[in-house]
N, C-alpha and C. Protein backbone atom coordinates (compact mmCIF):
# COMPACT_ATOMS: atom_id res chain seq x y z
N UNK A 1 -15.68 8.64 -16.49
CA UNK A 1 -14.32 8.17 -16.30
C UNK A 1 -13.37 9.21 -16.86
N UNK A 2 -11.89 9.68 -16.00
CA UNK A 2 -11.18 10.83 -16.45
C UNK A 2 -10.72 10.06 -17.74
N UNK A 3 -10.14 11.14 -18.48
CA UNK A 3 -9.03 10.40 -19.49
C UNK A 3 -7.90 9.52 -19.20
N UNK A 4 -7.47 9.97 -17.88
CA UNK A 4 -6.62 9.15 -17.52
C UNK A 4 -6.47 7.79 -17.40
N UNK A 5 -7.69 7.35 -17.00
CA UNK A 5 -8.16 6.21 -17.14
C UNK A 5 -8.51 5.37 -18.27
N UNK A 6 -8.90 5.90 -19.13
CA UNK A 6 -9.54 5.43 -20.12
C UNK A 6 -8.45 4.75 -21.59
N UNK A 7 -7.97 3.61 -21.55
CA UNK A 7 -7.33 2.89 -22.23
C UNK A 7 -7.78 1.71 -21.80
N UNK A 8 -8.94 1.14 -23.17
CA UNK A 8 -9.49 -0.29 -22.94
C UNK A 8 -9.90 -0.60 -24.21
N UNK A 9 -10.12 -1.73 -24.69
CA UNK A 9 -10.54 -2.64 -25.79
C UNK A 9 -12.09 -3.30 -25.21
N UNK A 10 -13.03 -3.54 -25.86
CA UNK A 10 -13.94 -4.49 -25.72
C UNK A 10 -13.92 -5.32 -26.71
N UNK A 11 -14.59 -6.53 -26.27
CA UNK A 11 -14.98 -7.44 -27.52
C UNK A 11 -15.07 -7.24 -29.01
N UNK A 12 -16.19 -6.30 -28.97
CA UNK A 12 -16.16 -5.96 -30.12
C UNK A 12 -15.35 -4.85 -30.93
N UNK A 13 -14.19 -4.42 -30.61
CA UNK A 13 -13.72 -3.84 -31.13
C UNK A 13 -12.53 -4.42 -31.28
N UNK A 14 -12.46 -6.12 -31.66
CA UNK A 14 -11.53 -6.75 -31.69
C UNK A 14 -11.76 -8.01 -32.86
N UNK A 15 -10.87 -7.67 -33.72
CA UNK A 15 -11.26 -8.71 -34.71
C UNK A 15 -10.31 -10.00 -35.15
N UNK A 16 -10.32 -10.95 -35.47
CA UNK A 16 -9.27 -12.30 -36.12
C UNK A 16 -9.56 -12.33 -36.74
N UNK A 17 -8.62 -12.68 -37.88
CA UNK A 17 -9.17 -13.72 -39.10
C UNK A 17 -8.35 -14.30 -39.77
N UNK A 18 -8.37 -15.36 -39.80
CA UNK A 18 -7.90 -16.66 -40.27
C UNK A 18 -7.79 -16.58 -41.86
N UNK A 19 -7.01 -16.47 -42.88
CA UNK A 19 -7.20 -16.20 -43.94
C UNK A 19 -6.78 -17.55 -44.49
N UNK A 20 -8.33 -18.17 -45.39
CA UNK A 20 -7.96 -19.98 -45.34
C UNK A 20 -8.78 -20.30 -46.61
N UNK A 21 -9.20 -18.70 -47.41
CA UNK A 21 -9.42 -19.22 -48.99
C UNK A 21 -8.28 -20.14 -49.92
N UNK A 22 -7.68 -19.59 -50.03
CA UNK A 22 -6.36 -20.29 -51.11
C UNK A 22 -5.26 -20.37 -50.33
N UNK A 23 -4.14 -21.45 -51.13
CA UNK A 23 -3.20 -21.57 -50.71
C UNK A 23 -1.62 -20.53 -50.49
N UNK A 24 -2.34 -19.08 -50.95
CA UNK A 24 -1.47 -18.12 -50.51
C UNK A 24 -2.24 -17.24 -49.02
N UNK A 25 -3.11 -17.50 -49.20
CA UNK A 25 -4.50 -16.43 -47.78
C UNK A 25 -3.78 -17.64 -46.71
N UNK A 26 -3.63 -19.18 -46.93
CA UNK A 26 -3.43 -20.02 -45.88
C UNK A 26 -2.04 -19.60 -44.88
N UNK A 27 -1.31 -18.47 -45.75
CA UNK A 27 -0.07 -18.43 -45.24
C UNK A 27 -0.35 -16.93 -43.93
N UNK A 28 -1.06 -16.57 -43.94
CA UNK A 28 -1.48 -15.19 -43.24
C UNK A 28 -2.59 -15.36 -42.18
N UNK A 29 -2.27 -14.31 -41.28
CA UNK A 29 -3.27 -14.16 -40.41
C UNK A 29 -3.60 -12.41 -39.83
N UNK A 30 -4.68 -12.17 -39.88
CA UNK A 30 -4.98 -10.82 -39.68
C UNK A 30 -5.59 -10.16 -38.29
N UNK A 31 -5.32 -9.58 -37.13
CA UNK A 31 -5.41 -9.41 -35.86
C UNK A 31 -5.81 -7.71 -35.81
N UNK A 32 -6.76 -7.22 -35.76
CA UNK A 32 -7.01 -6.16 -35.04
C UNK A 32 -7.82 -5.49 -34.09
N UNK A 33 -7.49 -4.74 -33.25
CA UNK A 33 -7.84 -4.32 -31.99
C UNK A 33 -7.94 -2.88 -31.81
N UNK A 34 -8.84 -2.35 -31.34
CA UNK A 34 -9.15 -1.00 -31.10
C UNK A 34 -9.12 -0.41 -29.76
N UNK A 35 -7.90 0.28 -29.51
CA UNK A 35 -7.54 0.50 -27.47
C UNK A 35 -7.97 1.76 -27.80
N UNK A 36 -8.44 2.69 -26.75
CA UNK A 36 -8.75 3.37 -25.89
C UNK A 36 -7.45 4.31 -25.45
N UNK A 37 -6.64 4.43 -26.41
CA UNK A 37 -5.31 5.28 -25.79
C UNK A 37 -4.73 5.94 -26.70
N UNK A 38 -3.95 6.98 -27.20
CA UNK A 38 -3.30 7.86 -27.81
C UNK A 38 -2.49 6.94 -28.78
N UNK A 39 -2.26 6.80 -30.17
CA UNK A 39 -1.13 6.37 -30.54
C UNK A 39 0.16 6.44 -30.39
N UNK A 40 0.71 7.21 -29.72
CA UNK A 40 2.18 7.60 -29.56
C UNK A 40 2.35 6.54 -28.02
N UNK A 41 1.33 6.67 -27.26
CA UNK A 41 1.34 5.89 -25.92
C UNK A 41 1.66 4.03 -26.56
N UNK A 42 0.43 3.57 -27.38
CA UNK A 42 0.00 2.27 -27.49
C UNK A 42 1.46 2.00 -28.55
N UNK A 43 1.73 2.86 -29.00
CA UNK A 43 3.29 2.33 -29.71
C UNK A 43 4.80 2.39 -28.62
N UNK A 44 4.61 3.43 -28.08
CA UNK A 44 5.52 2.94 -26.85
C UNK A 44 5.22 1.64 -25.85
N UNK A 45 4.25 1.18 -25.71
CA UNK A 45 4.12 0.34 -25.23
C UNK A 45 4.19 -1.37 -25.80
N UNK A 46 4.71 -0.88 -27.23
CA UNK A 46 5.17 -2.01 -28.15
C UNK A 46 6.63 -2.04 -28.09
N UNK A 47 7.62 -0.88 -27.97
CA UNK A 47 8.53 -0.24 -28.05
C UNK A 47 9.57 -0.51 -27.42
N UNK A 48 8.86 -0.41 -25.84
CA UNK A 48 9.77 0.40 -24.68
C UNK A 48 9.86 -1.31 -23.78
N UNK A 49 10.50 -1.80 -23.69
CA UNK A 49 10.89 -2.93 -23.03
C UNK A 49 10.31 -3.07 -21.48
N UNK A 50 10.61 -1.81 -20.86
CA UNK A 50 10.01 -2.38 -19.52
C UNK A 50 8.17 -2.32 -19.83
N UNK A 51 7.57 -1.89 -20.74
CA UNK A 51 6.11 -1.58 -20.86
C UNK A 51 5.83 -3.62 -21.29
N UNK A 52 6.66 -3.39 -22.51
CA UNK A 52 6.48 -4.82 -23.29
C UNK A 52 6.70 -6.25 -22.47
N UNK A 53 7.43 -6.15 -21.22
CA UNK A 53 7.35 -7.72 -20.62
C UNK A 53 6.35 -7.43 -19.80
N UNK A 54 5.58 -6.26 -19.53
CA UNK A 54 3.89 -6.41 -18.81
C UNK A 54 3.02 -7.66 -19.56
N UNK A 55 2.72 -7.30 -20.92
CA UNK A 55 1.21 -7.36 -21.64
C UNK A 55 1.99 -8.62 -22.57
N UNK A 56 3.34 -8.80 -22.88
CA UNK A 56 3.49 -9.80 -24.11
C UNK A 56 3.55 -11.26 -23.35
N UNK A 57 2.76 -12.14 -22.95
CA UNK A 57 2.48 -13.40 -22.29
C UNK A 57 1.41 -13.88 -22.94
N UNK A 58 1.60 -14.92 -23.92
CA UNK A 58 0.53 -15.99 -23.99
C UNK A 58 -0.14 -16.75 -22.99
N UNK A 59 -1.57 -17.08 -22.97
CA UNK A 59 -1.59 -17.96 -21.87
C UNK A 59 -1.04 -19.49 -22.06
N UNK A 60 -1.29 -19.90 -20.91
CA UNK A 60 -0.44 -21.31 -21.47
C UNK A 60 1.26 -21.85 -21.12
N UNK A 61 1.91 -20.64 -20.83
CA UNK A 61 3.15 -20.31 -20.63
C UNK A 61 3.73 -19.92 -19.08
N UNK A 62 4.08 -21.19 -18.63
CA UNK A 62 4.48 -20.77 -17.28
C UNK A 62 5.38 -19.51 -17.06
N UNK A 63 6.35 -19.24 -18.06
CA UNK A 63 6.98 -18.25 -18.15
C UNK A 63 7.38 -17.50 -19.48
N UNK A 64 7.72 -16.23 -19.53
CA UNK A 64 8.05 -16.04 -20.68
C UNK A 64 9.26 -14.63 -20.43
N UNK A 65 10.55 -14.75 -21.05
CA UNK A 65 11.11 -13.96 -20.45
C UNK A 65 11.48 -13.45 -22.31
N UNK A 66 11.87 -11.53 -22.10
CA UNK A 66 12.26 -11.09 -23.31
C UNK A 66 14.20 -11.01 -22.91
N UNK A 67 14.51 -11.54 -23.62
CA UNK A 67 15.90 -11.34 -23.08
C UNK A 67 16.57 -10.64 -24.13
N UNK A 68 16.51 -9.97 -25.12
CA UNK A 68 17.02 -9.01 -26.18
C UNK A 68 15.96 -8.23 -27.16
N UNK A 69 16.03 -6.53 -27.10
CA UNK A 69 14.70 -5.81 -27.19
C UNK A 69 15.74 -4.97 -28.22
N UNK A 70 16.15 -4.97 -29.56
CA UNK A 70 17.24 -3.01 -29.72
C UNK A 70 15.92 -3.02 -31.17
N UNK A 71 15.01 -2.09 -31.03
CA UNK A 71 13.90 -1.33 -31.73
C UNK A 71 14.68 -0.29 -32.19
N UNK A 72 15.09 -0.70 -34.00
CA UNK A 72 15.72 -0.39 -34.67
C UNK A 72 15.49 -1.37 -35.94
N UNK A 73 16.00 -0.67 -36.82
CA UNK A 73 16.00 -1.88 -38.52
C UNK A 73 17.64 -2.11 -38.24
N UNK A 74 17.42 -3.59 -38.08
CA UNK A 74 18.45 -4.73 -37.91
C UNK A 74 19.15 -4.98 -36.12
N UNK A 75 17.97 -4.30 -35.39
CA UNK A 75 17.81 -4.57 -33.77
C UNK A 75 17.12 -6.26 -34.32
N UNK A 76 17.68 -6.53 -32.60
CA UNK A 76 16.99 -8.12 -32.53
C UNK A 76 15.96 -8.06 -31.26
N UNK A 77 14.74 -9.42 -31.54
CA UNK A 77 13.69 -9.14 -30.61
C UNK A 77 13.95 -10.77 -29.91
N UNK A 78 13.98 -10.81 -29.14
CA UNK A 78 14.19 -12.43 -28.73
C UNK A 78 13.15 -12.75 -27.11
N UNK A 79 12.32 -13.62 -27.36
CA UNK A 79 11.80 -14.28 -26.26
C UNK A 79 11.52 -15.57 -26.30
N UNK A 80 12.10 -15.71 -24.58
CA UNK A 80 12.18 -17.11 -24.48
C UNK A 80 10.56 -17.75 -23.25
N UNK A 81 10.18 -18.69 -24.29
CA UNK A 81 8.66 -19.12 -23.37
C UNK A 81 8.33 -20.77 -22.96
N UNK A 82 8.72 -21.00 -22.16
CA UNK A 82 8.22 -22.26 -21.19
C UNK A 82 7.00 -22.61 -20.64
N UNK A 83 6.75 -23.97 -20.93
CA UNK A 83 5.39 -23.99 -20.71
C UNK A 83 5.49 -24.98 -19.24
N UNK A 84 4.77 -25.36 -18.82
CA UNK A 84 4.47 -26.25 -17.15
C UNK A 84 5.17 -27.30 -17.73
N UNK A 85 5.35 -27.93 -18.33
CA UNK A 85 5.82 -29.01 -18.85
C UNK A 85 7.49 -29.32 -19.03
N UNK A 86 8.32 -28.26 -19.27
CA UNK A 86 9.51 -27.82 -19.31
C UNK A 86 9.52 -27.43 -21.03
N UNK A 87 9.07 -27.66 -21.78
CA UNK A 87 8.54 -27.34 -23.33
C UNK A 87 9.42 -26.38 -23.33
N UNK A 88 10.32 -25.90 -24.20
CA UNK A 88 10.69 -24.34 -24.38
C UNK A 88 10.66 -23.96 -25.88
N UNK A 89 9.92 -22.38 -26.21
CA UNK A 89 9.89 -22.17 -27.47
C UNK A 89 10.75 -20.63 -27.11
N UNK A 90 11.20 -20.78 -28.67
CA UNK A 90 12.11 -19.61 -28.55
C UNK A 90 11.68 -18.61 -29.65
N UNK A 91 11.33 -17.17 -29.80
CA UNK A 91 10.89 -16.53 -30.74
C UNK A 91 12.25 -15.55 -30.89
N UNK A 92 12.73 -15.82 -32.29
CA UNK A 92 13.98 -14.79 -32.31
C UNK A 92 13.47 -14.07 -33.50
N UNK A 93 13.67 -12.75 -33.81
CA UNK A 93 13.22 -11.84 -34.60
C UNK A 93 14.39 -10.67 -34.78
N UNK A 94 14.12 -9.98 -36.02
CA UNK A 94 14.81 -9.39 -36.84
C UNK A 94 14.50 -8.29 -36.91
N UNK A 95 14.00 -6.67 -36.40
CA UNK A 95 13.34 -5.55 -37.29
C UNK A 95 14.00 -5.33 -38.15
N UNK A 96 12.92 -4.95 -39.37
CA UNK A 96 13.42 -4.68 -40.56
C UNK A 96 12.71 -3.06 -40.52
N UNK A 97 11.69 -2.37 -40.10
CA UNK A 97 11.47 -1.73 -40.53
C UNK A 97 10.35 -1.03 -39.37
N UNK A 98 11.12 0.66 -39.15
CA UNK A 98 10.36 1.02 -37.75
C UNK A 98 10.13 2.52 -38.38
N UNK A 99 8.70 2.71 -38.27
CA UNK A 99 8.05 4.19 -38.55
C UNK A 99 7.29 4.99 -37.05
N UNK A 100 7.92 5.94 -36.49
CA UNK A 100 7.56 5.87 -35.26
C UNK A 100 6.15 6.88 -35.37
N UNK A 101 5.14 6.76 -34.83
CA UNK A 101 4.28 6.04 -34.07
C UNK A 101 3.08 4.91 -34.73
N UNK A 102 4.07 4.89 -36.22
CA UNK A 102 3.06 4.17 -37.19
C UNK A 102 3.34 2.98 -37.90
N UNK A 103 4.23 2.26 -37.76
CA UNK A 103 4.92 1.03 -37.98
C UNK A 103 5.70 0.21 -37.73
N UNK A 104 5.67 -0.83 -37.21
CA UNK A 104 6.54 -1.83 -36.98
C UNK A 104 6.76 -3.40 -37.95
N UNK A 105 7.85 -3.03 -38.51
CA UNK A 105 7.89 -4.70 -39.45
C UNK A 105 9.01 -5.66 -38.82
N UNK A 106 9.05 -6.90 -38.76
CA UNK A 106 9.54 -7.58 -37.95
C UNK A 106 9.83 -9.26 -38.68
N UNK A 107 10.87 -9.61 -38.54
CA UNK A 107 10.56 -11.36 -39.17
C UNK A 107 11.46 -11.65 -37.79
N UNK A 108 10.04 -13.12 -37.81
CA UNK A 108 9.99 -14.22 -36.91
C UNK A 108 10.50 -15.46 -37.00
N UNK A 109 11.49 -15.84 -36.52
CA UNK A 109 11.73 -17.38 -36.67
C UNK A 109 11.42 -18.08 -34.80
N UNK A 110 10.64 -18.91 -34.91
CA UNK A 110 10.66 -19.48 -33.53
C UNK A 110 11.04 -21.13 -33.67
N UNK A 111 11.28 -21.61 -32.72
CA UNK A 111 11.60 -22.93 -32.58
C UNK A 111 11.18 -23.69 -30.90
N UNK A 112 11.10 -24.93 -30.98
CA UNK A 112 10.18 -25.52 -30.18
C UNK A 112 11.18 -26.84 -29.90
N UNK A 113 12.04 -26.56 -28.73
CA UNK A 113 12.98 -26.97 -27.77
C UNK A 113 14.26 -27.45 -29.27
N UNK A 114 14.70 -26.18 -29.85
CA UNK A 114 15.61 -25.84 -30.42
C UNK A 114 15.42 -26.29 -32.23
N UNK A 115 13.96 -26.79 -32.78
CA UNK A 115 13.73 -27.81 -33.78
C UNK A 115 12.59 -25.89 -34.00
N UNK A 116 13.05 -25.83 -35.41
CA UNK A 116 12.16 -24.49 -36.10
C UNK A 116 10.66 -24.82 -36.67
N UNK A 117 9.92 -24.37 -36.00
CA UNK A 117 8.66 -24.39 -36.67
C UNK A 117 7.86 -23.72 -37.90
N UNK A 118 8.29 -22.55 -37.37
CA UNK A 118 7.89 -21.85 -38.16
C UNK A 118 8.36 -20.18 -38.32
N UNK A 119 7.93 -19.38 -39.66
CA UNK A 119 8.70 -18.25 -40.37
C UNK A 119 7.69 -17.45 -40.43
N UNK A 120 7.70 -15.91 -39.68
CA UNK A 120 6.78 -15.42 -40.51
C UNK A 120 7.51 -13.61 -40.29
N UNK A 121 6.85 -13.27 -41.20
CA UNK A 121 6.51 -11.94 -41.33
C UNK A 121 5.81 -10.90 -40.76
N UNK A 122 6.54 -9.96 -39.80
CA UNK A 122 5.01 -9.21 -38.64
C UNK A 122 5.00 -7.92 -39.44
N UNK A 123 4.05 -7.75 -39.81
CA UNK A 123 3.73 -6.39 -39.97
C UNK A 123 2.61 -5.56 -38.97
N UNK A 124 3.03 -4.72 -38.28
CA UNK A 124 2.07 -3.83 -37.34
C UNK A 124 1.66 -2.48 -37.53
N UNK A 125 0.89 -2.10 -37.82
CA UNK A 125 0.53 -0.86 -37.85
C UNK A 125 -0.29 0.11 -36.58
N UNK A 126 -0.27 1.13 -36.89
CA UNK A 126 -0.45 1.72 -35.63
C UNK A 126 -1.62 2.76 -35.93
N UNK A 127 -2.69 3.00 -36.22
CA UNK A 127 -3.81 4.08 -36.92
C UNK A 127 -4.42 5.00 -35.53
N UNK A 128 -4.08 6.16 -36.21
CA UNK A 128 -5.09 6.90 -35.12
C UNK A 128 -6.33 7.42 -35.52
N UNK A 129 -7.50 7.21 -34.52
CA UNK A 129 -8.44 7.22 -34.82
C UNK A 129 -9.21 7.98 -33.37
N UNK A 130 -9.09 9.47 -34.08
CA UNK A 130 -9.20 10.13 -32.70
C UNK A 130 -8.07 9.84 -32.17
N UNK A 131 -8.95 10.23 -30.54
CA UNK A 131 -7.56 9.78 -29.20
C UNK A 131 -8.28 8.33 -28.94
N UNK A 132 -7.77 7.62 -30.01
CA UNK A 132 -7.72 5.58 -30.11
C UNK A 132 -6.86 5.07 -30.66
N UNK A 133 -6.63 4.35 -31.01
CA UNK A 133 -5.78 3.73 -31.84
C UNK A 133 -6.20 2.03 -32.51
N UNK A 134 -6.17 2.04 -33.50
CA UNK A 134 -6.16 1.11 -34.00
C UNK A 134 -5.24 0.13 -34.63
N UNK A 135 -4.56 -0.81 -33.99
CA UNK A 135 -3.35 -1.93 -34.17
C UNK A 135 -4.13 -2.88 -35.33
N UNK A 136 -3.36 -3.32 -36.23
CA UNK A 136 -3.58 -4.14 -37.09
C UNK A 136 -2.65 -4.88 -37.22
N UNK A 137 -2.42 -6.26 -36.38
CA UNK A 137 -1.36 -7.43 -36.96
C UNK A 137 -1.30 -8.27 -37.83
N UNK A 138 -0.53 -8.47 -38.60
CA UNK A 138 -0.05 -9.08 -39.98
C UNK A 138 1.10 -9.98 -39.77
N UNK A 139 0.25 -11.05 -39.51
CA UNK A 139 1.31 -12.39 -40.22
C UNK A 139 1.58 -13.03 -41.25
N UNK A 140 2.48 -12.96 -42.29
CA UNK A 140 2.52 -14.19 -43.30
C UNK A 140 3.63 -14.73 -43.19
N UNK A 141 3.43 -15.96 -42.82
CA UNK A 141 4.36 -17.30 -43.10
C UNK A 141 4.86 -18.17 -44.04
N UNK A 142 6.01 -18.13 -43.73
CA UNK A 142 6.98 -18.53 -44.75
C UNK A 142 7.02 -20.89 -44.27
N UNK A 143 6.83 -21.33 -44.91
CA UNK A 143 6.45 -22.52 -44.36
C UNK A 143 8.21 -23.10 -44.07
N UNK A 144 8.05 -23.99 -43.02
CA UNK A 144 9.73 -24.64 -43.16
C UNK A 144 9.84 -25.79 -43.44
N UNK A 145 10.44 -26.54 -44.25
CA UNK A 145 10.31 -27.70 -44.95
C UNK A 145 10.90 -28.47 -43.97
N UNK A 146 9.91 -29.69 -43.90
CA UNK A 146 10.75 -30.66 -42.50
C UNK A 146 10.40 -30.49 -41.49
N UNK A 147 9.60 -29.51 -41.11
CA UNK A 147 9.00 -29.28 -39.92
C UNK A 147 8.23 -30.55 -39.42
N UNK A 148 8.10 -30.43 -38.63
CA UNK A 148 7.42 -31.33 -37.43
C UNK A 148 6.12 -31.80 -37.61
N UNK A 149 5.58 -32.47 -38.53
CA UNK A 149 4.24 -32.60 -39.04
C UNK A 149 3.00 -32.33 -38.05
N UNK A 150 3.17 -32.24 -36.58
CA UNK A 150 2.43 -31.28 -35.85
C UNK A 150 2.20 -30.56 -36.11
N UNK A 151 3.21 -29.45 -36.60
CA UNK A 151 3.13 -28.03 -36.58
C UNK A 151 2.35 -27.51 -38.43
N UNK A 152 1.11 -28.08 -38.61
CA UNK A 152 0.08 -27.91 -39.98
C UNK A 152 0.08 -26.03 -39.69
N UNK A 153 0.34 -25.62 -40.99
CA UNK A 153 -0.26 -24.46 -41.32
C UNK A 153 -1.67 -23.91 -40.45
N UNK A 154 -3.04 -24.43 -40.38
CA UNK A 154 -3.86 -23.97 -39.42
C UNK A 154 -3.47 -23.98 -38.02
N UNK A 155 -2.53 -25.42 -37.20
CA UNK A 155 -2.04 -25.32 -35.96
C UNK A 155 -1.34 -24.15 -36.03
N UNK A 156 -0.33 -23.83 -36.61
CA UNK A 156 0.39 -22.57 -36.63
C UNK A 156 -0.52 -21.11 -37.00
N UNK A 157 -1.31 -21.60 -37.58
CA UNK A 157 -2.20 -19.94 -37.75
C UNK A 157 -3.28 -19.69 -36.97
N UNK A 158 -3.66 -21.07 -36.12
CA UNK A 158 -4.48 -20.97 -35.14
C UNK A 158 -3.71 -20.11 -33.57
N UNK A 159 -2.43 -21.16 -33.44
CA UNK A 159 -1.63 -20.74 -32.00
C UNK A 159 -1.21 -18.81 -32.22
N UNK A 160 -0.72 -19.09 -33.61
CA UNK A 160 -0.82 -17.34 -33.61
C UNK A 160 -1.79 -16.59 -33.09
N UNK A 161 -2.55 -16.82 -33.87
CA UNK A 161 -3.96 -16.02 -33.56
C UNK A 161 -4.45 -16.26 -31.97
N UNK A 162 -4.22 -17.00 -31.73
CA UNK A 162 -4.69 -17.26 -30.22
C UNK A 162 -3.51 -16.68 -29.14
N UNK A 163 -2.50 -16.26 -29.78
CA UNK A 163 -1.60 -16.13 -28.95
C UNK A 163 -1.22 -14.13 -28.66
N UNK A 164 -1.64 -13.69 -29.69
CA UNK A 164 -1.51 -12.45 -30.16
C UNK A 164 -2.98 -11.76 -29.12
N UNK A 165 -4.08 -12.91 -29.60
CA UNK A 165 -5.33 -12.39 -28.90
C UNK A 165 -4.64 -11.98 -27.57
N UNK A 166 -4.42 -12.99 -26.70
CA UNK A 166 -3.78 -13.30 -25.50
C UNK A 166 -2.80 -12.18 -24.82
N UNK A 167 -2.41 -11.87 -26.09
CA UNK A 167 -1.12 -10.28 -25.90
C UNK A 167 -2.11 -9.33 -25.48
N UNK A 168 -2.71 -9.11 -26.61
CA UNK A 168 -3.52 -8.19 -27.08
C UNK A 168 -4.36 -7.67 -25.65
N UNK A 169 -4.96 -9.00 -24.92
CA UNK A 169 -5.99 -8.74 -24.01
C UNK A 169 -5.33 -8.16 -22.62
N UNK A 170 -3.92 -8.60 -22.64
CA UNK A 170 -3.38 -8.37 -21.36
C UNK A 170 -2.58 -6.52 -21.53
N UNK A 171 -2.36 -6.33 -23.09
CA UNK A 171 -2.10 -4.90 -23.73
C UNK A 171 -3.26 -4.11 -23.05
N UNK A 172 -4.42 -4.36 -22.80
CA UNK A 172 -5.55 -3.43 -22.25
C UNK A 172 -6.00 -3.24 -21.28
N UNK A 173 -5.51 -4.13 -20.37
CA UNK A 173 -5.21 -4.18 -18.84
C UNK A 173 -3.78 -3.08 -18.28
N UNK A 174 -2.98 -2.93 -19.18
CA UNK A 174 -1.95 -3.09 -18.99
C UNK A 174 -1.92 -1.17 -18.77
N UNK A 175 -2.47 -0.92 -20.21
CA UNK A 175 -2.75 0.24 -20.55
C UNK A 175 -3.88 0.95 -19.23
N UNK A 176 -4.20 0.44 -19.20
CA UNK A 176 -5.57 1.07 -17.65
C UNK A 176 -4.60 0.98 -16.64
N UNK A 177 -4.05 0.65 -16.37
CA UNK A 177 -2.52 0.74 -15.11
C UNK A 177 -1.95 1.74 -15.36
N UNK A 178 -1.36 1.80 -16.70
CA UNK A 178 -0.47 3.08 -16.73
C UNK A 178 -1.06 4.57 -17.33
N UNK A 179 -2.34 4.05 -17.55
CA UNK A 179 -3.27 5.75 -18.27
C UNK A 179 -2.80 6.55 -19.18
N UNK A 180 -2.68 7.61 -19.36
CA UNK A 180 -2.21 8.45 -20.34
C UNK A 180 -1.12 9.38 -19.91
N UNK A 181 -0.21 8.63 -19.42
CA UNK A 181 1.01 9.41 -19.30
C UNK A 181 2.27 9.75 -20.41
């Protein structure tokens, strides 16, 4: 296979973990993935807005639109996601902190048809390893008092984690489309 081609993840080069020793590990969740592509590429493709409404879709979500992208410390990240149901969750975010091709920090507030669920903290990193890259996502959550007794710490660190996977998998599809340009 040329190089050109070659931007992919397998199974195993993809890890979760649920951090659910103590009641500070309960607040975090740890996501990493190993693509098949240049770091400077797999961070533009976190970056660059028309790359990012390819691969950022949970499943589950009839739609999901990014309607404000400025990648910058004190740019705003905002997406809005509907599920079959008419459900709407809203993820509005903050960068705090951008190292280019090696960091992204980010706080999350989302809400679930305008009622806040939940707070967290993104930290992303970007490792090169060779011509690979290795993404490491970092959530810790800030809990919101009053929340929706649905929304338990594991529901919320589960949907993360399941939801990031979900990014993550469509990030490596996404990347084999556009190759190493």
């Amino acid at each position: 296979m040329g190089a050109a081609n070659r931007s992919a993840a397998t199974a195993d080069q993809r890890t979760s973990t649920l951090m659910a020793a103590g009641a500070d590990e309960e607040r975090e969740v740890l996501i990493t993935r190993l693509f098949d592509a240049p770091r400077e590429l797999v961070f533009r493709m976190w970056t660059e807005r028309e790359h990012v409404c390819h691969w950022w879709h949970p499943k589950g979500f009839a739609s999901v639109v990014c309607e404000e992208m400025d990648v910058r410390p004190g740019g705003r990240l905002r997406f809005r996601m509907r599920l079959a149901d008419g459900k709407e969750f809203l993820s509005k975010s903050v960068y705090r902190e951008i190292v280019r091709p090696e960091l992204i920090v980010y706080d999350e507030d989302c809400d679930e048809d305008g009622t806040p669920f939940h707070r967290a903290r993104m930290t992303i990193t970007f490792a090169a390893q060779g011509d690979k890259t290795l993404v490491t996502t970092h959530a810790r959550f800030d809990w919101i008092p009053d929340r929706d007794p649905r929304w338990t710490p594991e529901v919320m660190r589960q949907g993360l984690q399941q939801g990031w996977n979900d990014n993550l998998d469509l990030l490596v599809q996404y990347l084999k489309s556009v190759g190493r340009t």
